[in-house]
N, C-alpha and C. Protein backbone atom coordinates (compact mmCIF):
# COMPACT_ATOMS: atom_id res chain seq x y z
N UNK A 1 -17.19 -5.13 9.72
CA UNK A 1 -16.31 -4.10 10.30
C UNK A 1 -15.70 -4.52 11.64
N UNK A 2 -16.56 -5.33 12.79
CA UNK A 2 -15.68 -5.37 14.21
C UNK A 2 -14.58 -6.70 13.39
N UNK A 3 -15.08 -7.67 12.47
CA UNK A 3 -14.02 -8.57 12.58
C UNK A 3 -12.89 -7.70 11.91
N UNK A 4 -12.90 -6.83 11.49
CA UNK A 4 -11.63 -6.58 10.87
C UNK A 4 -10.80 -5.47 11.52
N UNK A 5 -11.58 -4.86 12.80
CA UNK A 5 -10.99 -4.34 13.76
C UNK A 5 -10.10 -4.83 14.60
N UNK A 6 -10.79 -6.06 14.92
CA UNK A 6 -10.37 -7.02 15.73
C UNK A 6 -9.18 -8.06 15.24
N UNK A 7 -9.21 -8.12 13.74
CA UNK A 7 -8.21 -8.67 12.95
C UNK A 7 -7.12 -7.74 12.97
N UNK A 8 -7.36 -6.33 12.89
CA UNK A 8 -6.18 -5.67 12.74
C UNK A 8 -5.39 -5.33 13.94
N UNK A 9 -6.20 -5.39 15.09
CA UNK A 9 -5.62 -5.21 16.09
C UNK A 9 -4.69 -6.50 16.61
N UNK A 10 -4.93 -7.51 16.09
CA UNK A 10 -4.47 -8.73 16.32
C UNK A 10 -3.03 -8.54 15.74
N UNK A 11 -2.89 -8.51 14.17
CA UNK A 11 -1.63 -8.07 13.50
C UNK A 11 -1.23 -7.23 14.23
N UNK A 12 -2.01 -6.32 14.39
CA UNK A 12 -0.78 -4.70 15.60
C UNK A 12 -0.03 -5.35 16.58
N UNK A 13 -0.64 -6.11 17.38
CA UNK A 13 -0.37 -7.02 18.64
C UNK A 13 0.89 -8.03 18.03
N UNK A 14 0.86 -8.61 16.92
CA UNK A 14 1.52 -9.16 16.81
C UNK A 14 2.65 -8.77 16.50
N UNK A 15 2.74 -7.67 15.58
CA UNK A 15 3.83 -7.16 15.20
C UNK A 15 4.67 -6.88 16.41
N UNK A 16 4.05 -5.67 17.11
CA UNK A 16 4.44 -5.18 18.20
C UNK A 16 5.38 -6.36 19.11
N UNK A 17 4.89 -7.10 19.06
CA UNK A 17 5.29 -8.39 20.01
C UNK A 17 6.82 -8.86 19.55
N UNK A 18 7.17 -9.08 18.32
CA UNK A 18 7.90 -9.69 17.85
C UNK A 18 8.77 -8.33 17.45
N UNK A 19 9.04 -7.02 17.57
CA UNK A 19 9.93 -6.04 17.59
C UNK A 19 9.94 -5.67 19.12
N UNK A 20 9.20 -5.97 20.37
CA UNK A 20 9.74 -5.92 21.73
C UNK A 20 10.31 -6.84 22.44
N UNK A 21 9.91 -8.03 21.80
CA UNK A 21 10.80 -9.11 22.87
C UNK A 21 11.93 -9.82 22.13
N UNK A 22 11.73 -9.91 20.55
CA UNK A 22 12.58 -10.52 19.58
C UNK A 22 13.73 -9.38 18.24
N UNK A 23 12.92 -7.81 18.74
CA UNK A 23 13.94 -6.88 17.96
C UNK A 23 13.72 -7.38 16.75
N UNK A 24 12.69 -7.79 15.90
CA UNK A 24 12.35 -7.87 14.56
C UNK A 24 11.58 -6.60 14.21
N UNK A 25 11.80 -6.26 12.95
CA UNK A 25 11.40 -5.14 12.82
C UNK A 25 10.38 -5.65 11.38
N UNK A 26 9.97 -4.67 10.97
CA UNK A 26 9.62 -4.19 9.48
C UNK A 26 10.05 -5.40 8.03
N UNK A 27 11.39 -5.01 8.26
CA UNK A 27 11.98 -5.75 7.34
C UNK A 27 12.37 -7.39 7.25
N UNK A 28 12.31 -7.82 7.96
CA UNK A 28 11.72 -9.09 8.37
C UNK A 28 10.48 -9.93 8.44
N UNK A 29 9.40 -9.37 8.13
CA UNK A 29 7.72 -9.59 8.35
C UNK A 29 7.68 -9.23 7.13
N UNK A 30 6.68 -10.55 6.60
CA UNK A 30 6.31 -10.75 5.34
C UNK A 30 4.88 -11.15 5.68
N UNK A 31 3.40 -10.98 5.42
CA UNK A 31 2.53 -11.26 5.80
C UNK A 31 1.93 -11.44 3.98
N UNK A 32 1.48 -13.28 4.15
CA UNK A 32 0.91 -13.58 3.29
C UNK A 32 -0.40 -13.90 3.31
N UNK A 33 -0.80 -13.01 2.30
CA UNK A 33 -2.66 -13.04 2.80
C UNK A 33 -3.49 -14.35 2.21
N UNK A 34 -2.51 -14.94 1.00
CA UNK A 34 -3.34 -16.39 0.45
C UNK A 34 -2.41 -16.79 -0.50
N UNK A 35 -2.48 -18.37 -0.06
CA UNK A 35 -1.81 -19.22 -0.62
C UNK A 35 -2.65 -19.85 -2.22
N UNK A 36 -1.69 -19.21 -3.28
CA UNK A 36 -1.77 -19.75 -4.48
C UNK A 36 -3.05 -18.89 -4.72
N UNK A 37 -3.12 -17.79 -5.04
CA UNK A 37 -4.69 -17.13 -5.16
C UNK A 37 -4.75 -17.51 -6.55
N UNK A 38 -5.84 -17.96 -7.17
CA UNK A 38 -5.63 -18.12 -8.88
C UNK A 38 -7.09 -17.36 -9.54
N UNK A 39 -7.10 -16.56 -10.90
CA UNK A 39 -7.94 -16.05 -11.33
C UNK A 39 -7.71 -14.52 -11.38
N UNK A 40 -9.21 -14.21 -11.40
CA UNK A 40 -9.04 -12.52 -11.71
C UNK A 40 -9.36 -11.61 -10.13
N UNK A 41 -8.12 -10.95 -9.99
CA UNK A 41 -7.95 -9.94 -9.21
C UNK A 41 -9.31 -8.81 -8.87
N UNK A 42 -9.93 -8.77 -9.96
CA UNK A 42 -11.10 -8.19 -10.32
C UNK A 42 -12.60 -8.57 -9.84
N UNK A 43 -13.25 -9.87 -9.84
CA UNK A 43 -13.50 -10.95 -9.45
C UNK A 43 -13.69 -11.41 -8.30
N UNK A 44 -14.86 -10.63 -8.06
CA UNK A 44 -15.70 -10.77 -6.07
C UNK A 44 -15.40 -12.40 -5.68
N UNK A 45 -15.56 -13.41 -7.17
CA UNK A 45 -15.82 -14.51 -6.66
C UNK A 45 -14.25 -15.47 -6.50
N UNK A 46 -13.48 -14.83 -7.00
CA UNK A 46 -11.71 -15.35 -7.10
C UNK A 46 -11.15 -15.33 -6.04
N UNK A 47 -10.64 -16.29 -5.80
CA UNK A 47 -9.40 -16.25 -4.62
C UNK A 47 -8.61 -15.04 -4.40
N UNK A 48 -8.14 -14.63 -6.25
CA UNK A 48 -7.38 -13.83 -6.29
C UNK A 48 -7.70 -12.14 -5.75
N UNK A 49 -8.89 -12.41 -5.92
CA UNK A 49 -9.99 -11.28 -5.45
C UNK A 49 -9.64 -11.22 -3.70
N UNK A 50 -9.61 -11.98 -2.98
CA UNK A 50 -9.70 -12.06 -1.81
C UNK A 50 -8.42 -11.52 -1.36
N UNK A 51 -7.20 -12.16 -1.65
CA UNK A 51 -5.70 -11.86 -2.05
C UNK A 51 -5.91 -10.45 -1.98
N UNK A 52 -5.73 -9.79 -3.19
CA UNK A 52 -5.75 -8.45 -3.21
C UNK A 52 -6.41 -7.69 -2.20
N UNK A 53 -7.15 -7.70 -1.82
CA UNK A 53 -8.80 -6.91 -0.88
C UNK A 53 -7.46 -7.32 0.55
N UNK A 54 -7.14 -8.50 0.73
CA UNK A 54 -6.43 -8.52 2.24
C UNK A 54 -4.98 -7.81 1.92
N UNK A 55 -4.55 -7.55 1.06
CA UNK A 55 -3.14 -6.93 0.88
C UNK A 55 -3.50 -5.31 1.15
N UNK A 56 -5.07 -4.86 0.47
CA UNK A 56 -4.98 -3.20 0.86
C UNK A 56 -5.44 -2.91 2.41
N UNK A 57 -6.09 -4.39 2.54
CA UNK A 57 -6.43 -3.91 4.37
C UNK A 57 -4.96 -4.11 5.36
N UNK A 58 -4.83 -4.66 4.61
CA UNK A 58 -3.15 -4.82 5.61
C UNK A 58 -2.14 -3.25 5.51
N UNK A 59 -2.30 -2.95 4.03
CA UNK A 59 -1.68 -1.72 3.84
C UNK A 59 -2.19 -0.68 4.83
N UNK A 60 -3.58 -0.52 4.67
CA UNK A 60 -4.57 0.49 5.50
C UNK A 60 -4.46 0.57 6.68
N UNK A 61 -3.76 -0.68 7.65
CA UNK A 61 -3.53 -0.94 8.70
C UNK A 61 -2.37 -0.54 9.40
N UNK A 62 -1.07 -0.30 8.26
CA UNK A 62 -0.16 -0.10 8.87
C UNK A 62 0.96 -0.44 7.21
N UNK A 63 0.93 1.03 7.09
CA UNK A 63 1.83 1.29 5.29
C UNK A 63 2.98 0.74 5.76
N UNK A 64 4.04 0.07 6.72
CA UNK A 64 5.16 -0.62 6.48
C UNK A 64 5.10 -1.75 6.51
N UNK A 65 3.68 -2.38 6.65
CA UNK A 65 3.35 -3.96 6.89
C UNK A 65 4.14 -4.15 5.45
N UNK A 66 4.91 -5.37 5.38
CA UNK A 66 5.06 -5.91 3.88
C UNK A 66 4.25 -6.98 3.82
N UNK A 67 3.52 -7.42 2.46
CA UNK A 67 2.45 -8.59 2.23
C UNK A 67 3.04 -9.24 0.88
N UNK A 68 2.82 -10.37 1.00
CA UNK A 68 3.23 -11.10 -0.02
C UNK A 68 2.12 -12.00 -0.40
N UNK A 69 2.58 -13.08 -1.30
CA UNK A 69 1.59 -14.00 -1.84
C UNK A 69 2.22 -14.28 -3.35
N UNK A 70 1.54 -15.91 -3.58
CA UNK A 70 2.44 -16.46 -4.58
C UNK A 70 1.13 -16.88 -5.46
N UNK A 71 0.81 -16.09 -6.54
CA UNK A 71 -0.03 -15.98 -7.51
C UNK A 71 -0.11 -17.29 -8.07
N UNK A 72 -0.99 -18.35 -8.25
CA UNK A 72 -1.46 -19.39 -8.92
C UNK A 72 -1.79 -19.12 -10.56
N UNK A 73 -1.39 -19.91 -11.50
CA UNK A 73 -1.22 -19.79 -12.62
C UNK A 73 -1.75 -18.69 -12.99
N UNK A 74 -0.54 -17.80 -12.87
CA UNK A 74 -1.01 -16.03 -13.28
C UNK A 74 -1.00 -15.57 -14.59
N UNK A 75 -2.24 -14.88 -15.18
CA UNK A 75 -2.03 -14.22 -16.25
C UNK A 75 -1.30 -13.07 -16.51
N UNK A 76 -0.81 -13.15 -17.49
CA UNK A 76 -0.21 -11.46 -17.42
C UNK A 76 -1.34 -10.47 -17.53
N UNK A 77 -2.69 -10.55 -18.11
CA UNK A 77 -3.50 -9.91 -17.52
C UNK A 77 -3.90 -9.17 -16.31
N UNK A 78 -3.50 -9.86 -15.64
CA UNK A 78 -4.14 -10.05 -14.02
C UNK A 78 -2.91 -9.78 -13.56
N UNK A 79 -1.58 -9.25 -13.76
CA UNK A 79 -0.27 -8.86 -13.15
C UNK A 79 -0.39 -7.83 -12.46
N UNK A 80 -1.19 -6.65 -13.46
CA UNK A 80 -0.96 -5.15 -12.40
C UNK A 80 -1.68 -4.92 -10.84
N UNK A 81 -2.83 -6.22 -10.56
CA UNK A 81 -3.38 -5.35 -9.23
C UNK A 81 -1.77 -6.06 -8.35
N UNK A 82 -1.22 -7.26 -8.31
CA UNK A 82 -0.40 -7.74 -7.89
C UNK A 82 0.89 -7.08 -7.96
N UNK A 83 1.14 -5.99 -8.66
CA UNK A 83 2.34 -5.47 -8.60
C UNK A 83 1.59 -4.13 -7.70
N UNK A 84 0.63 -3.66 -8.34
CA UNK A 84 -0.06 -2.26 -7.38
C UNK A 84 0.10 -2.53 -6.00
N UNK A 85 0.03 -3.84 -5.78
CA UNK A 85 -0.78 -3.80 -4.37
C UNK A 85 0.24 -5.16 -3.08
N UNK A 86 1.23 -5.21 -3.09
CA UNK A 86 2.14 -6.44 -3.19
C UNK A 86 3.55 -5.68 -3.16
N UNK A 87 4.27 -6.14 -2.23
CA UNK A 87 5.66 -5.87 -2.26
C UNK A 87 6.73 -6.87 -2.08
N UNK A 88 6.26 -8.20 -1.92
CA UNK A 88 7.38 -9.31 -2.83
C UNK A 88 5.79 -10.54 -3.29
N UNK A 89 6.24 -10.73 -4.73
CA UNK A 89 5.50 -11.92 -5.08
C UNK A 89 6.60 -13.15 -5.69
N UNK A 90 5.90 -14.05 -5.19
CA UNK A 90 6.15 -15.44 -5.09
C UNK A 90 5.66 -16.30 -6.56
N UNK A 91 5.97 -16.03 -7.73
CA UNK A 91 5.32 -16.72 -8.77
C UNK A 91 5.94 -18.01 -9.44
N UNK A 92 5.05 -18.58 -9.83
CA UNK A 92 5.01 -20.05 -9.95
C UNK A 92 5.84 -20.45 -11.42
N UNK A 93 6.90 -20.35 -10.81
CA UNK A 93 8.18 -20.67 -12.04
C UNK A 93 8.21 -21.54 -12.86
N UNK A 94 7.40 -23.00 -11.87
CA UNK A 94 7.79 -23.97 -13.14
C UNK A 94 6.74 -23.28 -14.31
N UNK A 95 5.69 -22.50 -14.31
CA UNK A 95 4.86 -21.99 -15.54
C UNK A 95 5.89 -21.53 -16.60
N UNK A 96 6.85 -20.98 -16.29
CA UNK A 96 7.62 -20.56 -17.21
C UNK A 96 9.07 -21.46 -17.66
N UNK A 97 9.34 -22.34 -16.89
CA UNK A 97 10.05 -23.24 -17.44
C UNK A 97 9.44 -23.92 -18.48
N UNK A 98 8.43 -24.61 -18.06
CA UNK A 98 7.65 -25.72 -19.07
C UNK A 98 7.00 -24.92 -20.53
N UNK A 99 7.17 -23.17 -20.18
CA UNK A 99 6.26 -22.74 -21.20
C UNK A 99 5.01 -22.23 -21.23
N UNK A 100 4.48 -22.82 -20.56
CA UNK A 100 3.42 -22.80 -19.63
C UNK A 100 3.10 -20.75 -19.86
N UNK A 101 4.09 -20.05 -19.50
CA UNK A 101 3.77 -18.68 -19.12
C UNK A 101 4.55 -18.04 -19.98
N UNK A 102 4.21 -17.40 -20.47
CA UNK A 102 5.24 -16.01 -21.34
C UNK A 102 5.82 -15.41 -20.38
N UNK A 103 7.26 -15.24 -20.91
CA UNK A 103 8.88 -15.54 -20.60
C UNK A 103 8.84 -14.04 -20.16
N UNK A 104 8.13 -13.21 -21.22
CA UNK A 104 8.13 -11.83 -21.15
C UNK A 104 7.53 -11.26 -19.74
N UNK A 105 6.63 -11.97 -19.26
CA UNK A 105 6.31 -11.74 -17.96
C UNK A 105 7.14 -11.70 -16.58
N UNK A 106 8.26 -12.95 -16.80
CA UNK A 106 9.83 -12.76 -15.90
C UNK A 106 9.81 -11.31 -16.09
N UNK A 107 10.39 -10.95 -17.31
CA UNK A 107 10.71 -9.47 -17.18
C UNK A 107 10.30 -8.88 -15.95
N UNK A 108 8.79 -8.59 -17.15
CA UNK A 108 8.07 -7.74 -16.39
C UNK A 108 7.97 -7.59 -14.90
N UNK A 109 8.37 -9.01 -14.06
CA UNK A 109 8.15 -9.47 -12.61
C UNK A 109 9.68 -8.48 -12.29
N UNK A 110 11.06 -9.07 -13.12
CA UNK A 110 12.10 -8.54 -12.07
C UNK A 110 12.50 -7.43 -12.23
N UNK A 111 11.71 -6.69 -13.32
CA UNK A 111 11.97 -4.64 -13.38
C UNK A 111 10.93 -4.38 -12.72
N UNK A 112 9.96 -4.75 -12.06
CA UNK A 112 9.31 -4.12 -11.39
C UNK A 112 9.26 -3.19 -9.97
N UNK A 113 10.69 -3.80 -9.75
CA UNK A 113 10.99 -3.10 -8.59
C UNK A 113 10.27 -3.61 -6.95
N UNK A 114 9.83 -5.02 -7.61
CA UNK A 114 9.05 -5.55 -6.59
C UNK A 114 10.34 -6.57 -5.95
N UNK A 115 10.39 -7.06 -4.81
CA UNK A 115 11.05 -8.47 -4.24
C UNK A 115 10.34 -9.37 -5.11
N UNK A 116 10.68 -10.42 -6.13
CA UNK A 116 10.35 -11.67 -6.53
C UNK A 116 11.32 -13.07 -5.65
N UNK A 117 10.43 -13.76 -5.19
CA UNK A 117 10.66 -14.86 -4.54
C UNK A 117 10.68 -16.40 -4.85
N UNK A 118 11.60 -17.32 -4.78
CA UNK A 118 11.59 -18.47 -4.99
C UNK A 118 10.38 -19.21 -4.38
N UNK A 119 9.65 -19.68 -4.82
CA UNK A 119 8.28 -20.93 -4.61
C UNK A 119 9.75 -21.81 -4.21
N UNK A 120 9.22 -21.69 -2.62
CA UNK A 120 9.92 -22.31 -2.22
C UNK A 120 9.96 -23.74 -1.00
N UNK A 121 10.19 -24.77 -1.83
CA UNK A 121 9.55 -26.01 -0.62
C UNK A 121 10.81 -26.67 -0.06
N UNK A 122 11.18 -26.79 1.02
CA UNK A 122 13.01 -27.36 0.97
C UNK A 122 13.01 -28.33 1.09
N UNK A 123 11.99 -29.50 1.48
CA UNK A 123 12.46 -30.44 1.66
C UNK A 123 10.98 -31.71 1.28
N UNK A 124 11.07 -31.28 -0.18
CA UNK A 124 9.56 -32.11 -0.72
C UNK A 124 10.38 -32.98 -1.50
N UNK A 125 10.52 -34.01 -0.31
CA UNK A 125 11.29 -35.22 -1.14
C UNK A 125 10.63 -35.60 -2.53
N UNK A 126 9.32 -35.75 -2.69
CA UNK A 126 8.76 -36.11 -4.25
C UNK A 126 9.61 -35.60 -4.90
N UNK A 127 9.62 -34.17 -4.83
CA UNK A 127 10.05 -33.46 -6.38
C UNK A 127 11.62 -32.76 -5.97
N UNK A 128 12.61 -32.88 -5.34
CA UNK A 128 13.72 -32.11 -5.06
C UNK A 128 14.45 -31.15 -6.37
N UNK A 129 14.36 -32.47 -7.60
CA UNK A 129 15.26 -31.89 -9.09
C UNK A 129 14.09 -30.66 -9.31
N UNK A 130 12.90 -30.74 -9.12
CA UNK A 130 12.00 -29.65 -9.63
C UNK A 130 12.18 -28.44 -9.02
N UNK A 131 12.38 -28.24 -8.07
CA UNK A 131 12.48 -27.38 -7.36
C UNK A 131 13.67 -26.92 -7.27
N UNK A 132 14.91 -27.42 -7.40
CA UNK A 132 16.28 -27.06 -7.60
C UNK A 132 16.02 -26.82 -9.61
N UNK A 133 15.58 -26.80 -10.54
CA UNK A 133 15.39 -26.14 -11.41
C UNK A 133 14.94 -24.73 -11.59
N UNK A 134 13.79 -24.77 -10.41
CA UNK A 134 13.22 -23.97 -9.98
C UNK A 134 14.33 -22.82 -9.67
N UNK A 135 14.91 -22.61 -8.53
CA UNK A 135 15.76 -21.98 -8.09
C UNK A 135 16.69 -21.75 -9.08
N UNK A 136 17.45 -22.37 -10.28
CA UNK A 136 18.34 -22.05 -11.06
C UNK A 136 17.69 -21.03 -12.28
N UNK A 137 16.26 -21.09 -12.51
CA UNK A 137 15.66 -20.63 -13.56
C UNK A 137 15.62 -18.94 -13.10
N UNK A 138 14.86 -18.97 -11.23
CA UNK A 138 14.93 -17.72 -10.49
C UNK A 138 16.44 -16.74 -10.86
N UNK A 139 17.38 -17.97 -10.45
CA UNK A 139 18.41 -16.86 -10.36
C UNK A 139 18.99 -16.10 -12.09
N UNK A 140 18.76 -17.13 -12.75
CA UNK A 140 19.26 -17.02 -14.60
C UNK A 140 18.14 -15.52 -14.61
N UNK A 141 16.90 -15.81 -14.27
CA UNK A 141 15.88 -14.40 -14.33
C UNK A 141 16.23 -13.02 -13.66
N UNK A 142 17.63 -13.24 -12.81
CA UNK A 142 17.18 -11.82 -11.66
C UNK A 142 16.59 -12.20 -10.36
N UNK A 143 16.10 -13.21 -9.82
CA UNK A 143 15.04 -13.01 -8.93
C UNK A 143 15.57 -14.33 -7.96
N UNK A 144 16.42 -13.33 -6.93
CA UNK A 144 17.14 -13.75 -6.09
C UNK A 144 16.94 -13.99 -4.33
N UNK A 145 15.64 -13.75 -4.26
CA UNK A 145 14.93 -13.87 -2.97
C UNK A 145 14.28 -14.85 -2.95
N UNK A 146 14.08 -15.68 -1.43
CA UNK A 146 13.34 -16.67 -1.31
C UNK A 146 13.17 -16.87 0.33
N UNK A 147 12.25 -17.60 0.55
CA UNK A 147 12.08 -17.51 2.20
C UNK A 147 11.08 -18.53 2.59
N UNK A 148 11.36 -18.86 3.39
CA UNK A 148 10.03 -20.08 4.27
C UNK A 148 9.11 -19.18 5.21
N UNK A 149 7.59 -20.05 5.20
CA UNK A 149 7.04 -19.63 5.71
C UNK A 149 6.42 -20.47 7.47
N UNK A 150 6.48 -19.88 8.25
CA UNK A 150 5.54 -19.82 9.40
C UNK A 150 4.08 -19.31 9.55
N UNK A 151 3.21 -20.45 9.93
CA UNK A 151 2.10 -19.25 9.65
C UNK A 151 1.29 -19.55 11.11
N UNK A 152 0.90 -18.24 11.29
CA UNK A 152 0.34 -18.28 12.53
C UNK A 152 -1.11 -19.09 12.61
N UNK A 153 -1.48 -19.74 11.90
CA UNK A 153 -2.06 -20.99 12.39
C UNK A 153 -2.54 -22.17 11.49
N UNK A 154 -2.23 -22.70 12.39
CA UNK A 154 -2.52 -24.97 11.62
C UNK A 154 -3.73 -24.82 11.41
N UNK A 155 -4.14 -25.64 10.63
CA UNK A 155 -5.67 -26.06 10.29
C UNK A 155 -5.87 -26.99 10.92
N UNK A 156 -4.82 -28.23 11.65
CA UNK A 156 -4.70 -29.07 11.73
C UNK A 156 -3.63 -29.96 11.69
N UNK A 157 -3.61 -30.98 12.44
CA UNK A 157 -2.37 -31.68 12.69
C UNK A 157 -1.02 -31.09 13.29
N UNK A 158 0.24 -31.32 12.85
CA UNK A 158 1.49 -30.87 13.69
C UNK A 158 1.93 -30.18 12.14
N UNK A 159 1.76 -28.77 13.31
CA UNK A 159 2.11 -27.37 11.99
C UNK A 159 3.63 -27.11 11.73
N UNK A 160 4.07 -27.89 12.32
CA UNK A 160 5.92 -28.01 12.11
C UNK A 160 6.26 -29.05 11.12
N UNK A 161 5.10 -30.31 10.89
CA UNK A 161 6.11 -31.44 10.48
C UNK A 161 4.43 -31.15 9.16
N UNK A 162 5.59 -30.77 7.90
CA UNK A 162 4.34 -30.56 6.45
C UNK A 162 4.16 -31.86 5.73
N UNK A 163 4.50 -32.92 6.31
CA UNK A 163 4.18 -34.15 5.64
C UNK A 163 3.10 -34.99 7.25
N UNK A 164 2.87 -34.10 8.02
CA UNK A 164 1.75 -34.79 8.72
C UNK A 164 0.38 -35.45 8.24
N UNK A 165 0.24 -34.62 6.92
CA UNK A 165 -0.88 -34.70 6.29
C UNK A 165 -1.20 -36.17 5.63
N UNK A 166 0.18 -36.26 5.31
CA UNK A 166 0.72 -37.19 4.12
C UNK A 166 0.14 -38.88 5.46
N UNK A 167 0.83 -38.84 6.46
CA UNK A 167 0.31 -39.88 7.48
C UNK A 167 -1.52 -40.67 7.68
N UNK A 168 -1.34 -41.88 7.79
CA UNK A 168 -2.65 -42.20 7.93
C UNK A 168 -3.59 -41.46 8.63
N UNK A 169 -4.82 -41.63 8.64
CA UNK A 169 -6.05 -41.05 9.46
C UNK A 169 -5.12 -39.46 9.96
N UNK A 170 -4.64 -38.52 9.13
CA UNK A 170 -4.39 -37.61 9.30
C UNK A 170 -5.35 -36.63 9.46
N UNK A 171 -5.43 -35.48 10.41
CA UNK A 171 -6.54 -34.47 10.43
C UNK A 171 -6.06 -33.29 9.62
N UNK A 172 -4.37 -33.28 9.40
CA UNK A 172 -3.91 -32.27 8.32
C UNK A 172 -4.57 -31.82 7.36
N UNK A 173 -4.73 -30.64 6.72
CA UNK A 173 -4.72 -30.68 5.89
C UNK A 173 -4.29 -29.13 4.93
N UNK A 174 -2.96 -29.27 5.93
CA UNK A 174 -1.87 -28.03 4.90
C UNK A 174 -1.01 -28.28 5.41
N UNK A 175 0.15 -28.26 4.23
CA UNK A 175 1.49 -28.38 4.05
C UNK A 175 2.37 -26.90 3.82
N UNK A 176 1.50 -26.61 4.24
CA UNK A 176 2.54 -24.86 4.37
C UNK A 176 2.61 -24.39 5.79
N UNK A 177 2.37 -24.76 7.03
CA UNK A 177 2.84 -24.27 8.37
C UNK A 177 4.01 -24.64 8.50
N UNK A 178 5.53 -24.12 8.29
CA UNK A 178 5.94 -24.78 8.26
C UNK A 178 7.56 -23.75 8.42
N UNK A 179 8.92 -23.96 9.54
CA UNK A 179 9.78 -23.57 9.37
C UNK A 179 11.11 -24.05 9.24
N UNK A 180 12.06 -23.57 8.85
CA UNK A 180 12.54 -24.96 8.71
C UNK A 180 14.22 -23.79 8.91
N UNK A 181 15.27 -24.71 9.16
CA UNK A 181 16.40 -24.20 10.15
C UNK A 181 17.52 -24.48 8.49
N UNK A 182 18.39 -23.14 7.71
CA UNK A 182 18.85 -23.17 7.11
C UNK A 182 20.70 -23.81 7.59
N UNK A 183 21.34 -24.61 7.96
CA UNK A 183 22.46 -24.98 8.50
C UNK A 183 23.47 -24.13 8.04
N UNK A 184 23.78 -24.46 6.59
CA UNK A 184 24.51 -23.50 6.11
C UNK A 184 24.93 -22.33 6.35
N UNK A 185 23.70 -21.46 6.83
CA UNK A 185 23.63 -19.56 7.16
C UNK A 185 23.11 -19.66 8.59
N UNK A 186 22.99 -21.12 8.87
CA UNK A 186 22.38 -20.64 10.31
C UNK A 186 20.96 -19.82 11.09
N UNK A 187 20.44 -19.78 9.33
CA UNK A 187 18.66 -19.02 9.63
C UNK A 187 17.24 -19.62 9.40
N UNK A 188 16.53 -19.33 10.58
CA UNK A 188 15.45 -20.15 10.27
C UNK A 188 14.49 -19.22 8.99
């Protein structure tokens, strides 16, 4: 109970912070509680379990927080706590390019009335064509949102540059701190 007092007061603080000195509001703040949660929602011992449980404490904390999170090879089983509880999800497209995922589940993702978001990496030289498939499959589906993430803290190494990890005797070890400056629109 105090850590999660103390956690929530932290988010309050933060929020607060970034609508008094920067005029961001609501609609701008996306708070992702876990990266790639995979399994059952249900499931004390699942990632996905954890996912969910931090999306209703965030709700409980403050009903305009928005929370996101990009479901790891999701069942359609396991769809409804993520639509219950979730107001943009991030799902893992190439599953449904390759087949991988029933098609019928797109649906289900872009009538839901939820924000669906591009899995989105901009500049993962390995795979660029994958990810620009990626994005063409999103938009052919409906599901026209996408966004980079910042996260308020590194595990390690330089939380700006996501191939730090990739460097020798690196202490990295995440490739998602990470923001990156759109030229085109001019937005980070």
């Amino acid at each position: 109970p105090e850590w999660k007092r103390c956690y929530g007061e932290r988010i309050k603080a933060m929020v607060a912070h970034l609508n008094e000195k920067y005029g961001i509001g609501y609609d701008r703040i996306e708070l992702k509680t876990k990266d790639e949660p995979n399994g059952d929602p249900a499931d004390p011992a699942s990632p996905a379990y954890g996912a969910v449980e931090a999306a209703k404490f965030l709700k409980q904390l403050d009903p305009k927080l928005n929370v996101t999170t990009n479901p790891f090879r999701m069942q359609p089983e396991f769809l409804q706590p993520y639509l219950d509880n979730f107001d943009m999800l991030e799902p893992e497209i190439r599953r449904f390019m390759n087949g991988s995922a029933d098609i019928a589940m797109a649906d289900r993702l872009r009538d839901s009335g939820k924000k669906i978001g591009s899995y989105t990496v901009f500049v993962k030289q390995n795979a660029p064509q994958q990810y620009r498939r990626g994005y063409w499959f999103n938009m052919n589906h409906g599901f026209w949102e996408y966004y980079a993430v910042y996260g308020l803290i590194a595990k390690s190494g330089d939380s700006f540059n996501s191939y730090d990890k990739n460097s020798p005797k690196s202490k990295s070890r995440a490739d998602w701190n990470a923001a990156y400056h759109n030229v085109r629109t001019g937005q980070i």
